[in-house]
PDB file of N, CA and C in Angstrom:
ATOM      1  N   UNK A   1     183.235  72.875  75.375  1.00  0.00           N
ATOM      2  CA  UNK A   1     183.265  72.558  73.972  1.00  0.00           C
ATOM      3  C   UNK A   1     181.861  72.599  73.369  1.00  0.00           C
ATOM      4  N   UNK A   2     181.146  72.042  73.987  1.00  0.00           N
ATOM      5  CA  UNK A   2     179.736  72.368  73.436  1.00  0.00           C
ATOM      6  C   UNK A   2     178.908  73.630  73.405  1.00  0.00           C
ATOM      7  N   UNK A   3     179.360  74.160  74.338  1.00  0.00           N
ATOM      8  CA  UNK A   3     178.461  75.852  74.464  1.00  0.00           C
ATOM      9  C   UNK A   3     179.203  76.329  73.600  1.00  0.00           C
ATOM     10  N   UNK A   4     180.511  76.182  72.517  1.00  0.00           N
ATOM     11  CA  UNK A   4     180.822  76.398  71.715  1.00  0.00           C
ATOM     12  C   UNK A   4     180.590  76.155  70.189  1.00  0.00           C
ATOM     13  N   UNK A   5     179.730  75.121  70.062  1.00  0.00           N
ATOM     14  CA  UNK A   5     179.321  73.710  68.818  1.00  0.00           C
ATOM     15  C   UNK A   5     178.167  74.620  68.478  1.00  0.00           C
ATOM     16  N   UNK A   6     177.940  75.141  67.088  1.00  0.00           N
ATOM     17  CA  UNK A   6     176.752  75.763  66.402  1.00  0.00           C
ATOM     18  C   UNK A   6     175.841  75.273  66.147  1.00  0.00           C
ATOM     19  N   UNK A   7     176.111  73.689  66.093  1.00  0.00           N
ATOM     20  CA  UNK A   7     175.045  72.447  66.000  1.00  0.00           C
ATOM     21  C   UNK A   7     174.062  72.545  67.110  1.00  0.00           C
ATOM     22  N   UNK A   8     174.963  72.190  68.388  1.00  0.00           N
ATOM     23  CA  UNK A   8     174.423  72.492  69.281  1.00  0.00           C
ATOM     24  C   UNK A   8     173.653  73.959  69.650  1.00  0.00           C
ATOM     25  N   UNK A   9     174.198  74.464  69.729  1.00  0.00           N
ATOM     26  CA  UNK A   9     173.408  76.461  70.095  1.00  0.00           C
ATOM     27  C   UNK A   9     171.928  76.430  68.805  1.00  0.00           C
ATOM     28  N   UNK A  10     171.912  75.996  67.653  1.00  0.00           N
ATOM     29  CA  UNK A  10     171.198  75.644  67.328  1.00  0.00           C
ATOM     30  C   UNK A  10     169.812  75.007  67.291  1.00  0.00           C
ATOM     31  N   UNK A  11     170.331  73.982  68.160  1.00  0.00           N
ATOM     32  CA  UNK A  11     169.430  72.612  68.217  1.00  0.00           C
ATOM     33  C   UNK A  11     168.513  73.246  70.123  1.00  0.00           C
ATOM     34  N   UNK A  12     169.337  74.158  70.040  1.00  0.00           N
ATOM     35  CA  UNK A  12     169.140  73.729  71.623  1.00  0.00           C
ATOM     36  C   UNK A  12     167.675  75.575  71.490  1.00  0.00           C
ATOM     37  N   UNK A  13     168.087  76.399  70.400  1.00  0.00           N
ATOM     38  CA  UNK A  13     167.471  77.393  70.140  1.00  0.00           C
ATOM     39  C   UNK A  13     165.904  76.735  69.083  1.00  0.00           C
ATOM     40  N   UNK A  14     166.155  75.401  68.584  1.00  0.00           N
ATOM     41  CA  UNK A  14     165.117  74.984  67.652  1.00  0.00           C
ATOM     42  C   UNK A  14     164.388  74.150  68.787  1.00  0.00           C
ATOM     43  N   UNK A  15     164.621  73.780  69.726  1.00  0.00           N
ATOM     44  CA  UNK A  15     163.733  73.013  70.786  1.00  0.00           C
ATOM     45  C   UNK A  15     162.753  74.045  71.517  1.00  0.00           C
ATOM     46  N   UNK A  16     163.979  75.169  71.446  1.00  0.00           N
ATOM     47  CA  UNK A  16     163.112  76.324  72.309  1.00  0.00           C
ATOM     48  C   UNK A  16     161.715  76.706  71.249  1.00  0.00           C
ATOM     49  N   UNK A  17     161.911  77.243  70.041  1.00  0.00           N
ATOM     50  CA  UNK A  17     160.682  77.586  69.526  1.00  0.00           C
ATOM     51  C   UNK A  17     159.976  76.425  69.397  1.00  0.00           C
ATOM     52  N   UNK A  18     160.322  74.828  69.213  1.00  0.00           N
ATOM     53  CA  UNK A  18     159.450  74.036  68.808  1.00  0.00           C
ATOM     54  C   UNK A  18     158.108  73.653  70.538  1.00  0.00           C
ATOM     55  N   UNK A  19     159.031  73.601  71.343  1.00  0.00           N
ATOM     56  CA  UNK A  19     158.139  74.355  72.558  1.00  0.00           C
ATOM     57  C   UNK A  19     156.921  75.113  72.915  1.00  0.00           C
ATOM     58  N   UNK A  20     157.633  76.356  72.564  1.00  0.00           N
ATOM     59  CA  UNK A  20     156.865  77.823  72.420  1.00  0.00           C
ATOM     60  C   UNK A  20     155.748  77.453  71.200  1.00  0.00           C
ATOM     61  N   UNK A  21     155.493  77.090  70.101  1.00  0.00           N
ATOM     62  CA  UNK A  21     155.039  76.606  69.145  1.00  0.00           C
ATOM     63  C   UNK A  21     154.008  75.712  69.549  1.00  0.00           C
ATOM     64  N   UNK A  22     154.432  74.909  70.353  1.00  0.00           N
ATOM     65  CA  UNK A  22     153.716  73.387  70.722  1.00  0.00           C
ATOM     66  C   UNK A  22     152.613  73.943  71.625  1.00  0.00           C
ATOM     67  N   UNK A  23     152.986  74.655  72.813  1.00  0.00           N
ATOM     68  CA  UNK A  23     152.492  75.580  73.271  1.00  0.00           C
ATOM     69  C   UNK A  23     151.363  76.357  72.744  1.00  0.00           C
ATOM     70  N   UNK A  24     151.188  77.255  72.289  1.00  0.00           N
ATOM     71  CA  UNK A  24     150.849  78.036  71.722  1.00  0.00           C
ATOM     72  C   UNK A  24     149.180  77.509  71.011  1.00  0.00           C
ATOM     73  N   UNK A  25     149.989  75.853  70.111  1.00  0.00           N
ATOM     74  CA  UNK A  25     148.868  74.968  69.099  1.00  0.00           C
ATOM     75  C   UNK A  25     147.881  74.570  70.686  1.00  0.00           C
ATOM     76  N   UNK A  26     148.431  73.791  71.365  1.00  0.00           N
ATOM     77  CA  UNK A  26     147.649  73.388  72.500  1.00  0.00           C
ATOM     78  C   UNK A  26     146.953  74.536  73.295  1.00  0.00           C
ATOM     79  N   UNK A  27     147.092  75.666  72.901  1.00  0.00           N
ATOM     80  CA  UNK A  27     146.137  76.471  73.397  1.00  0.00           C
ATOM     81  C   UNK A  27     145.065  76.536  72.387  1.00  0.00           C
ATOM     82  N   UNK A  28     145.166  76.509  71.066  1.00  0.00           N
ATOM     83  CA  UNK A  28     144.480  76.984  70.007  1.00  0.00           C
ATOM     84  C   UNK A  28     143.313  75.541  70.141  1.00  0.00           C
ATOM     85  N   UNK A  29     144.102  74.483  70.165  1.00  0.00           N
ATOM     86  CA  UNK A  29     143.510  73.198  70.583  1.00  0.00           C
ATOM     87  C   UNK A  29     142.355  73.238  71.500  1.00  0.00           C
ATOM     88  N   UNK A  30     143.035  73.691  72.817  1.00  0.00           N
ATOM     89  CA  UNK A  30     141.969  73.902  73.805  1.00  0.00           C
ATOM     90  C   UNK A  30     141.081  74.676  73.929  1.00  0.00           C
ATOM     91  N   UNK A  31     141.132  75.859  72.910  1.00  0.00           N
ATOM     92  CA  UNK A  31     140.275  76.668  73.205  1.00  0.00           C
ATOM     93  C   UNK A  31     139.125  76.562  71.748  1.00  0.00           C
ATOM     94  N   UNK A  32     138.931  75.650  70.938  1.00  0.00           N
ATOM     95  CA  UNK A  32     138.604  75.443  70.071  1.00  0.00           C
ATOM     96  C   UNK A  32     137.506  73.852  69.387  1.00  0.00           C
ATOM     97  N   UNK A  33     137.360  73.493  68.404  1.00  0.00           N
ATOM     98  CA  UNK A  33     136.967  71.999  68.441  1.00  0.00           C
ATOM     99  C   UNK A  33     137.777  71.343  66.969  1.00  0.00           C
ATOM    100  N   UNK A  34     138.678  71.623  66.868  1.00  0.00           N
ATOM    101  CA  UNK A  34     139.139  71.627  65.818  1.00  0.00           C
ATOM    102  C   UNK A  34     139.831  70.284  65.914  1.00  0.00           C
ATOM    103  N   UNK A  35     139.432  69.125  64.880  1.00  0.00           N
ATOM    104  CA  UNK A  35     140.666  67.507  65.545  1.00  0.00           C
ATOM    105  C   UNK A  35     141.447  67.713  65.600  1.00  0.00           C
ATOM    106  N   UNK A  36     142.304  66.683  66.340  1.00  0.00           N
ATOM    107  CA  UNK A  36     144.126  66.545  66.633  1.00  0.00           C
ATOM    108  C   UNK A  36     144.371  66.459  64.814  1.00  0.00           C
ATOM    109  N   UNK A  37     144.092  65.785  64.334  1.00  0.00           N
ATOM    110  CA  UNK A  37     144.302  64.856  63.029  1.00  0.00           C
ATOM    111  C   UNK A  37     144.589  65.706  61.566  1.00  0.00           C
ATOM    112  N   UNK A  38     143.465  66.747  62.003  1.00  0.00           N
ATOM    113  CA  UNK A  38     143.946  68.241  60.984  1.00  0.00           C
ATOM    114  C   UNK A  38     145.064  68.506  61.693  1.00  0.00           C
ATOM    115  N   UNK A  39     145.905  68.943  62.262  1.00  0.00           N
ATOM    116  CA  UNK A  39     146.961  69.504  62.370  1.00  0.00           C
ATOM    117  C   UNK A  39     148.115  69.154  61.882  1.00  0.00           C
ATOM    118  N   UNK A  40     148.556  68.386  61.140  1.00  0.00           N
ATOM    119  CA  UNK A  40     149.466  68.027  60.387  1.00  0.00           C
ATOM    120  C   UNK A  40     150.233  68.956  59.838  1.00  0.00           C
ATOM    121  N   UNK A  41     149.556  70.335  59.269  1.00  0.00           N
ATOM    122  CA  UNK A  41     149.817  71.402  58.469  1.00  0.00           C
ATOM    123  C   UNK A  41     150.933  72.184  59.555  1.00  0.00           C
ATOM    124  N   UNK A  42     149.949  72.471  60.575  1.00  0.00           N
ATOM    125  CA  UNK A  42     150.498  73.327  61.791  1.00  0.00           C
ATOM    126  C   UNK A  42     151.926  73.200  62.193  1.00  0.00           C
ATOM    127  N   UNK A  43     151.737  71.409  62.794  1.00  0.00           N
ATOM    128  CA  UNK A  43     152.828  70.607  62.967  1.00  0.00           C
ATOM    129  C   UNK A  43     154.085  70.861  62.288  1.00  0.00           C
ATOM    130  N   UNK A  44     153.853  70.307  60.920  1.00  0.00           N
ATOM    131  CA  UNK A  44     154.763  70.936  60.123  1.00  0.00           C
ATOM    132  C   UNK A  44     155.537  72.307  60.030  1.00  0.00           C
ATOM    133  N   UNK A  45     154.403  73.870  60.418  1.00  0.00           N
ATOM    134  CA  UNK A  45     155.032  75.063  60.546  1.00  0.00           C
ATOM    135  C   UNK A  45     155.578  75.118  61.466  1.00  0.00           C
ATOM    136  N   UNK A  46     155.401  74.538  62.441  1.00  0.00           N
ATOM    137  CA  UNK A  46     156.148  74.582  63.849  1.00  0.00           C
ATOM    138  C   UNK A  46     157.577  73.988  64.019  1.00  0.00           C
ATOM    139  N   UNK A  47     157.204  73.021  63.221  1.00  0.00           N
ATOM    140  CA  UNK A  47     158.873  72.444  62.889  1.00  0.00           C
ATOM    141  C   UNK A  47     159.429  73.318  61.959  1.00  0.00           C
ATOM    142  N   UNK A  48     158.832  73.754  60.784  1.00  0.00           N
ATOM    143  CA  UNK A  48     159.837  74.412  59.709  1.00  0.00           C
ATOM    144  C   UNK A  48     160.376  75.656  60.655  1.00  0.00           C
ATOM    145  N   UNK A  49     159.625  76.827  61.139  1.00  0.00           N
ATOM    146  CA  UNK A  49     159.683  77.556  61.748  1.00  0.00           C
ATOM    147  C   UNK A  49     160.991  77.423  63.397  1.00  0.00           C
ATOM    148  N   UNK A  50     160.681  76.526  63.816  1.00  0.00           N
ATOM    149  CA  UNK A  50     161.796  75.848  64.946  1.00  0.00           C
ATOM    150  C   UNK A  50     162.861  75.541  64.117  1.00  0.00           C
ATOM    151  N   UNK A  51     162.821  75.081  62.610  1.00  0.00           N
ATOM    152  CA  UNK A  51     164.430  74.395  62.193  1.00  0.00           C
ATOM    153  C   UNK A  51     164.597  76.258  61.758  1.00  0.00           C
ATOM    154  N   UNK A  52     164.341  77.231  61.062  1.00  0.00           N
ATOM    155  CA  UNK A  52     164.375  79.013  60.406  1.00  0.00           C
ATOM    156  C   UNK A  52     164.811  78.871  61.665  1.00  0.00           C
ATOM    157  N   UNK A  53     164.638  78.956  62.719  1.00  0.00           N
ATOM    158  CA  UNK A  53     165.211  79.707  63.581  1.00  0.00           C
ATOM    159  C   UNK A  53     166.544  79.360  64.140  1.00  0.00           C
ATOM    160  N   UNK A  54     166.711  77.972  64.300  1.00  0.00           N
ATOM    161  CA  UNK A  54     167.708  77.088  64.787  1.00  0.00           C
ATOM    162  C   UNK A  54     169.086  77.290  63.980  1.00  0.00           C
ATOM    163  N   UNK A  55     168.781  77.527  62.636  1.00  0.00           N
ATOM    164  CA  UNK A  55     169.373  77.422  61.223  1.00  0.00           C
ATOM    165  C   UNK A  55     170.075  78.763  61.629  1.00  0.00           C
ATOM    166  N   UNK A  56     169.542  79.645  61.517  1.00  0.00           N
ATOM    167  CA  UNK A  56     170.003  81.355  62.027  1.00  0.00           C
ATOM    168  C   UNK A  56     171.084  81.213  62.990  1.00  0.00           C
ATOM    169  N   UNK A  57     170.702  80.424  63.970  1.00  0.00           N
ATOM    170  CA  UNK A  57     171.787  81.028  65.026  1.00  0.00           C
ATOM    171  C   UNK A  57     173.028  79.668  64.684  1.00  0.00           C
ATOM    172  N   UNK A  58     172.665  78.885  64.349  1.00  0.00           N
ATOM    173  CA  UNK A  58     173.611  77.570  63.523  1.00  0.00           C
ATOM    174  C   UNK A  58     174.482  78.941  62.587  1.00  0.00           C
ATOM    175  N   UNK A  59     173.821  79.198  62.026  1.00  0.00           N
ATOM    176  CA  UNK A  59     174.828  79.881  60.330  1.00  0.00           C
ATOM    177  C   UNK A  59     175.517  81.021  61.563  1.00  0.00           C
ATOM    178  N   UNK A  60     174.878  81.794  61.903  1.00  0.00           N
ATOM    179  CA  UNK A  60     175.533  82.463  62.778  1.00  0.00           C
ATOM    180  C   UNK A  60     177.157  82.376  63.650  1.00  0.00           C
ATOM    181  N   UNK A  61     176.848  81.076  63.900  1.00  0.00           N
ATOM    182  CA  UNK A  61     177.996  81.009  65.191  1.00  0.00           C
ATOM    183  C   UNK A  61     179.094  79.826  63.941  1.00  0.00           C
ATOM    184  N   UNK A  62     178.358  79.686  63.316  1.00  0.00           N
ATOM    185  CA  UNK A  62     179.143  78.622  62.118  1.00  0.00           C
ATOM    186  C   UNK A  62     180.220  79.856  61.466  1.00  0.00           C
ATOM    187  N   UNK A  63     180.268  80.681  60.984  1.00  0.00           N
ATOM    188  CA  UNK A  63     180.982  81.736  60.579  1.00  0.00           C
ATOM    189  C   UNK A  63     181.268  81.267  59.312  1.00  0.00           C
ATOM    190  N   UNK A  64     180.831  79.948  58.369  1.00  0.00           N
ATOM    191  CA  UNK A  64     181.024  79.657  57.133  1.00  0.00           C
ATOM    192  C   UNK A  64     180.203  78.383  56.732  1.00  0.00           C
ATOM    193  N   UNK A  65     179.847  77.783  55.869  1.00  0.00           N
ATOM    194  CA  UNK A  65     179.220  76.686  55.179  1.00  0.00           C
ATOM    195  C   UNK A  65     177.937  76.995  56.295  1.00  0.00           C
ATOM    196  N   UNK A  66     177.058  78.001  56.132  1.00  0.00           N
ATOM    197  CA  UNK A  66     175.605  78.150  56.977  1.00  0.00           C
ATOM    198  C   UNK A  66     174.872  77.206  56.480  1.00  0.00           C
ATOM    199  N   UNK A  67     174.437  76.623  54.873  1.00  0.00           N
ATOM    200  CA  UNK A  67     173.460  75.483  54.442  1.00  0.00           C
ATOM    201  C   UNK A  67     173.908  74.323  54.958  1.00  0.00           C
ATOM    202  N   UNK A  68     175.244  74.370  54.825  1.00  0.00           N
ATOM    203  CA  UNK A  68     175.802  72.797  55.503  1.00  0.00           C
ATOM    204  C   UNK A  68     175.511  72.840  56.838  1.00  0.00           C
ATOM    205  N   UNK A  69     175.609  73.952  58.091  1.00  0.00           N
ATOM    206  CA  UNK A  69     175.385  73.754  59.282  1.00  0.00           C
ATOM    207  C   UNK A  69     174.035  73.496  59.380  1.00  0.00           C
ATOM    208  N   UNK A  70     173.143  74.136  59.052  1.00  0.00           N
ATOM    209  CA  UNK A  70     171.725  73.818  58.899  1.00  0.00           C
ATOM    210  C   UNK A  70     171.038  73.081  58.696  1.00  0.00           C
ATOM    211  N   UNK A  71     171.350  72.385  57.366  1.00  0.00           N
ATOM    212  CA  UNK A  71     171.361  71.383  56.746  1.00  0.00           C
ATOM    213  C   UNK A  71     170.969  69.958  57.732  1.00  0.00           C
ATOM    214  N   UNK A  72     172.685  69.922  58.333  1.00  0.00           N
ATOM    215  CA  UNK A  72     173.146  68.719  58.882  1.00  0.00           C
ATOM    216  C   UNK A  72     172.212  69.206  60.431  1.00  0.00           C
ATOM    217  N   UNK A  73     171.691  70.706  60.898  1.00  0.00           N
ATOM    218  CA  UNK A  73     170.897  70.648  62.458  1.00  0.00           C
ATOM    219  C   UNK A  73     169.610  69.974  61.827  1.00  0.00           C
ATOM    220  N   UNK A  74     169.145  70.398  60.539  1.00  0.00           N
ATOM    221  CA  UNK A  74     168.088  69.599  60.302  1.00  0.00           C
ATOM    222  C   UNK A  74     167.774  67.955  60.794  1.00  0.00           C
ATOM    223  N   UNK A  75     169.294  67.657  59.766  1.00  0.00           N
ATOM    224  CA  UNK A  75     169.312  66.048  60.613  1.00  0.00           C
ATOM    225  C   UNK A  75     168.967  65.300  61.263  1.00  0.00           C
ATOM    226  N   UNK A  76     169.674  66.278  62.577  1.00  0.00           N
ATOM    227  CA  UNK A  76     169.867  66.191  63.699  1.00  0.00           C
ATOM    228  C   UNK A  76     168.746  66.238  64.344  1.00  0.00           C
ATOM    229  N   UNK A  77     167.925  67.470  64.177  1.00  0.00           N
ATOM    230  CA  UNK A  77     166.707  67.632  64.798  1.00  0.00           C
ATOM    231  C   UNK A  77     165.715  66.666  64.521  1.00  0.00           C
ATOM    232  N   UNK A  78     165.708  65.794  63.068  1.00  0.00           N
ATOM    233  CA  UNK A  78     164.570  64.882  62.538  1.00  0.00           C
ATOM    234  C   UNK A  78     164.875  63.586  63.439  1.00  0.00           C
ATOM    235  N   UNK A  79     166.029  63.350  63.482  1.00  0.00           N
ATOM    236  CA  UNK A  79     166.675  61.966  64.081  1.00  0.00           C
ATOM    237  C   UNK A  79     166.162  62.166  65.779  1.00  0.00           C
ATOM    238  N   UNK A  80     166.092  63.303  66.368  1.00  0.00           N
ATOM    239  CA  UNK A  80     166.031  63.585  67.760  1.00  0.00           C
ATOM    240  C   UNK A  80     164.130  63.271  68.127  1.00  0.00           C
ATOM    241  N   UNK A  81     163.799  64.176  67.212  1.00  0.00           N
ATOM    242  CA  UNK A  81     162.229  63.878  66.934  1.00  0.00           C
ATOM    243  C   UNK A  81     161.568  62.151  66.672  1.00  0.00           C
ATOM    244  N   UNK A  82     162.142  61.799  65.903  1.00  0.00           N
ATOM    245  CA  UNK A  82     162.141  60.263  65.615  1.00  0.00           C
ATOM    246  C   UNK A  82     162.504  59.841  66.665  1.00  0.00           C
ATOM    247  N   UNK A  83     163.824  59.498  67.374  1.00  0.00           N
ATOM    248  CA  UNK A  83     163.443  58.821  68.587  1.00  0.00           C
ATOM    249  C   UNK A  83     162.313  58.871  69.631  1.00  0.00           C
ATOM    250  N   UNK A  84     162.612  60.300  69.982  1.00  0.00           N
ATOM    251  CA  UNK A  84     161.527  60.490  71.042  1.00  0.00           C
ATOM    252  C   UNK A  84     160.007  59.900  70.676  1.00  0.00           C
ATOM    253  N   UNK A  85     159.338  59.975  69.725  1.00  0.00           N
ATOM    254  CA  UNK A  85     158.014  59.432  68.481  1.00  0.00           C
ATOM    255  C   UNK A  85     158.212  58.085  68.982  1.00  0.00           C
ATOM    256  N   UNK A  86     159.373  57.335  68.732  1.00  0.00           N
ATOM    257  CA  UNK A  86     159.614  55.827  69.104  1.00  0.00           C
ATOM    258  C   UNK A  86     159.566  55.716  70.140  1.00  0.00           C
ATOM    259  N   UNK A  87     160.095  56.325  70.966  1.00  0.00           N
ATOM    260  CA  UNK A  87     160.476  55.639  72.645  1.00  0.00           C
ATOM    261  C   UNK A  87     158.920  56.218  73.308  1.00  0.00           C
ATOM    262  N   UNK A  88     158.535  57.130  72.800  1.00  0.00           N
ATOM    263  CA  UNK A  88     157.206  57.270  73.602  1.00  0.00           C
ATOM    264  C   UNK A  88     155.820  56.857  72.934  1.00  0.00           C
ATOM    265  N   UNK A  89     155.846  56.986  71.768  1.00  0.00           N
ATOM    266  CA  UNK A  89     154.431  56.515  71.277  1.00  0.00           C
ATOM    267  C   UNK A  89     154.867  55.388  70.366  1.00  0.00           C
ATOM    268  N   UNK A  90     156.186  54.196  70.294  1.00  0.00           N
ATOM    269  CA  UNK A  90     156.291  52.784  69.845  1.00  0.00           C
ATOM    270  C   UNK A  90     156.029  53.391  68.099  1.00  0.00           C
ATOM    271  N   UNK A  91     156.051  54.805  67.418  1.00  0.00           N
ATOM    272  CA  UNK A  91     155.805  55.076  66.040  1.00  0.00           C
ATOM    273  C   UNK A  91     157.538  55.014  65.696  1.00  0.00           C
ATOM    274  N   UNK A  92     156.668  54.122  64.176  1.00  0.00           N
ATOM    275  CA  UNK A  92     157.774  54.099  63.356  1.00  0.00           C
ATOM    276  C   UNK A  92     158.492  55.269  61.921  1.00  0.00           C
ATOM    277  N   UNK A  93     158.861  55.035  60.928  1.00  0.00           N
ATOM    278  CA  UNK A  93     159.543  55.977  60.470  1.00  0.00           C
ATOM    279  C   UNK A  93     158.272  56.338  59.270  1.00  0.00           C
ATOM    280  N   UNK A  94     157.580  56.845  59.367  1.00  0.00           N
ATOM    281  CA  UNK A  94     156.592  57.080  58.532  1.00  0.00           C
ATOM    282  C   UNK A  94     156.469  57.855  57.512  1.00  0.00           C
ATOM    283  N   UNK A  95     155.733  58.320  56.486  1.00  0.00           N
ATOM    284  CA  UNK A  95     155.680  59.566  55.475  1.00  0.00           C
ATOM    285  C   UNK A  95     155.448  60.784  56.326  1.00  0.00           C
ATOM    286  N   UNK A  96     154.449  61.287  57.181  1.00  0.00           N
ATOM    287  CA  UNK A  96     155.186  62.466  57.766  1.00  0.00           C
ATOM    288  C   UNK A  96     155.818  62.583  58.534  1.00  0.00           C
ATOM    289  N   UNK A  97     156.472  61.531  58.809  1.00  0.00           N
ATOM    290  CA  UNK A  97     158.325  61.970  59.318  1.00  0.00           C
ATOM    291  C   UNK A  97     158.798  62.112  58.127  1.00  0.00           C
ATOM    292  N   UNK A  98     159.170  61.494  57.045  1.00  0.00           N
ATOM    293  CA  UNK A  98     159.391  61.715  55.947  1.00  0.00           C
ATOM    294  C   UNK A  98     159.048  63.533  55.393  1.00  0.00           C
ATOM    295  N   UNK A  99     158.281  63.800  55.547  1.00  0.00           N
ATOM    296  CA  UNK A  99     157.377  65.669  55.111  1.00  0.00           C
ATOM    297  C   UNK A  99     158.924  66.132  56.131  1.00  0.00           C
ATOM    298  N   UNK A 100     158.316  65.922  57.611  1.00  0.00           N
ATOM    299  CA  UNK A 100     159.085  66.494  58.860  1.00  0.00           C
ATOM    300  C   UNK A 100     160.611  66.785  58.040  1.00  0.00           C
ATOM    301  N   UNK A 101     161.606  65.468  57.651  1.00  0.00           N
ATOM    302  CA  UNK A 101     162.742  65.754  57.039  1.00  0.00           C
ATOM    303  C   UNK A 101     162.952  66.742  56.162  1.00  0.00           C
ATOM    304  N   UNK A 102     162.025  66.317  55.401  1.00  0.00           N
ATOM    305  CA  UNK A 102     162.183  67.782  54.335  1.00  0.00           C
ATOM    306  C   UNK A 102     162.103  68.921  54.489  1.00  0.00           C
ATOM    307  N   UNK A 103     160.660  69.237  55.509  1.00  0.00           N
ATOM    308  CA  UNK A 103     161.198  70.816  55.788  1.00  0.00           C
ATOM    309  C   UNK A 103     162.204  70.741  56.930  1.00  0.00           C
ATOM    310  N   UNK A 104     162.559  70.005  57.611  1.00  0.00           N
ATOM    311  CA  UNK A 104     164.027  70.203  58.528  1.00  0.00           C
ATOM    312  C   UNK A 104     164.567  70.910  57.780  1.00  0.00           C
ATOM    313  N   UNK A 105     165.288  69.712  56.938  1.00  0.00           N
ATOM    314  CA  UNK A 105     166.730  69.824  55.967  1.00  0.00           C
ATOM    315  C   UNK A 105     166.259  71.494  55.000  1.00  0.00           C
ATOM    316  N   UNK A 106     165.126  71.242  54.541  1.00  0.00           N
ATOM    317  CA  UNK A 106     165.022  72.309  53.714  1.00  0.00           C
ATOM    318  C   UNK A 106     165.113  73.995  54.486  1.00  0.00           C
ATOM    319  N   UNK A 107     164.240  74.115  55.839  1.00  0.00           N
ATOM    320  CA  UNK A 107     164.422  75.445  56.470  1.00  0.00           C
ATOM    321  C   UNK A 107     165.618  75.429  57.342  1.00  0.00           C
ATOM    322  N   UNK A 108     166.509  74.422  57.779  1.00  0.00           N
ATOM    323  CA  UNK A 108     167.708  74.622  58.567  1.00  0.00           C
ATOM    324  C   UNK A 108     168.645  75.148  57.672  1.00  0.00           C
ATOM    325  N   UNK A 109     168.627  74.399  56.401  1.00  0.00           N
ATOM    326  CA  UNK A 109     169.754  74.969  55.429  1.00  0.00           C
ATOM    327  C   UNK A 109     169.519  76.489  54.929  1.00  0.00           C
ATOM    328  N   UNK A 110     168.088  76.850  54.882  1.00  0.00           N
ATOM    329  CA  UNK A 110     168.229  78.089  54.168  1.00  0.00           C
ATOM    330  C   UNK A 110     168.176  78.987  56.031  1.00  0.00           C
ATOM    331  N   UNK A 111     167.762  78.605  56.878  1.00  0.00           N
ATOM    332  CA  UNK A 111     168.305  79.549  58.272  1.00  0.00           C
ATOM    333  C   UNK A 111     170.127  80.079  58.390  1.00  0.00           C
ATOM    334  N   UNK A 112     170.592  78.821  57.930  1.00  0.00           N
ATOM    335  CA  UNK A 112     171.743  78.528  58.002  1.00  0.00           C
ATOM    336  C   UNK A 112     172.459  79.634  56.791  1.00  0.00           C
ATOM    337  N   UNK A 113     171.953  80.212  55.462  1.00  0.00           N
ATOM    338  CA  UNK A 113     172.398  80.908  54.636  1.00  0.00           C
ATOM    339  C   UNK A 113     171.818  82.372  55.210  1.00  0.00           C
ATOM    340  N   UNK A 114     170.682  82.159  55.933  1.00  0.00           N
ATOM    341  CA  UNK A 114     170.395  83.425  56.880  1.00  0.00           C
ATOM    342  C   UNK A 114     171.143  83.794  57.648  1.00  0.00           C
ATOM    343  N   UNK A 115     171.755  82.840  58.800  1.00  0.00           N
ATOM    344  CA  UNK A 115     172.310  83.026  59.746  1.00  0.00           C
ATOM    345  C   UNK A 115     173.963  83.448  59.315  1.00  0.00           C
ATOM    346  N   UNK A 116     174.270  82.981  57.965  1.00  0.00           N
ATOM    347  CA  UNK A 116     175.446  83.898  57.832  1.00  0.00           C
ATOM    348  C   UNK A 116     175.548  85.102  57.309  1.00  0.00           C
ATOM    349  N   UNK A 117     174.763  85.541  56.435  1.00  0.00           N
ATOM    350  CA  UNK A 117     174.519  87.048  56.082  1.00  0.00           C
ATOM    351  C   UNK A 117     174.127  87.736  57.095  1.00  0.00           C
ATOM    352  N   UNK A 118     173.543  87.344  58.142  1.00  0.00           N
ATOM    353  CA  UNK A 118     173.448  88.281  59.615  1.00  0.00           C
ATOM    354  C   UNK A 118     174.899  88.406  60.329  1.00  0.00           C
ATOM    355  N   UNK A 119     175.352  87.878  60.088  1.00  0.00           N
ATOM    356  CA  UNK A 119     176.752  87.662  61.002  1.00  0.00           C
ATOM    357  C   UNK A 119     178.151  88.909  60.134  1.00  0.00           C
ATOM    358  N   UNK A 120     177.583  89.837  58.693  1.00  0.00           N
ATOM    359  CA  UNK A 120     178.270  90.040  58.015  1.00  0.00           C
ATOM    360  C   UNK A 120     177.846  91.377  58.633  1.00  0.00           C
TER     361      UNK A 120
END
């Protein structure tokens, strides 16, 4: 049932780039002198970019309402992020978690209007 759920195939494709992404900054990090503290911006593309992609294969396998599937992986993905923030670094619900939501909700839903015009 779940390798079937678009939410899921989604969420599980937006972890992968947010990864690859995370990756990628921690090289730029290491190879550089640039603070943790500027990256906020980055952070942010990495998430918008992880929810565009997540959103795609969400609208995709959704076969209808792609902003609503997206939308709601956004959610999903902010709420998943927020815990983990809590259970490992004791952070609470802050203004850029607050940013984080918005571009969730905002690039899952429009992946999600992507991901169904690909599917046509």
């Amino acid at each position: 049932m779940m390798k079937n759920s678009p939410l899921f195939a989604g969420l599980v494709y937006a972890v992968a780039f947010m990864l690859a992404g995370t990756f990628l900054a921690s090289l730029v990090m290491l190879g550089t002198n640039i603070p943790e503290k500027s990256w906020l911006g980055a952070t942010l593309f990495i998430h918008g970019i992880a929810m565009l992609a997540g959103g795609v294969v969400s609208g995709r396998r959704s076969g209808s309402k792609g902003w609503y599937h997206g939308g709601m992986l956004g959610a999903i993905y902010t709420v998943v992020v927020w815990i983990i923030g809590f259970l490992a670094y004791d952070a609470g619900f802050s203004k850029e978690m607050l940013g984080l939501a918005a571009v969730a909700l905002l690039a899952g839903a429009l992946g999600g209007m992507i991901g169904i015009n690909l599917k046509k």
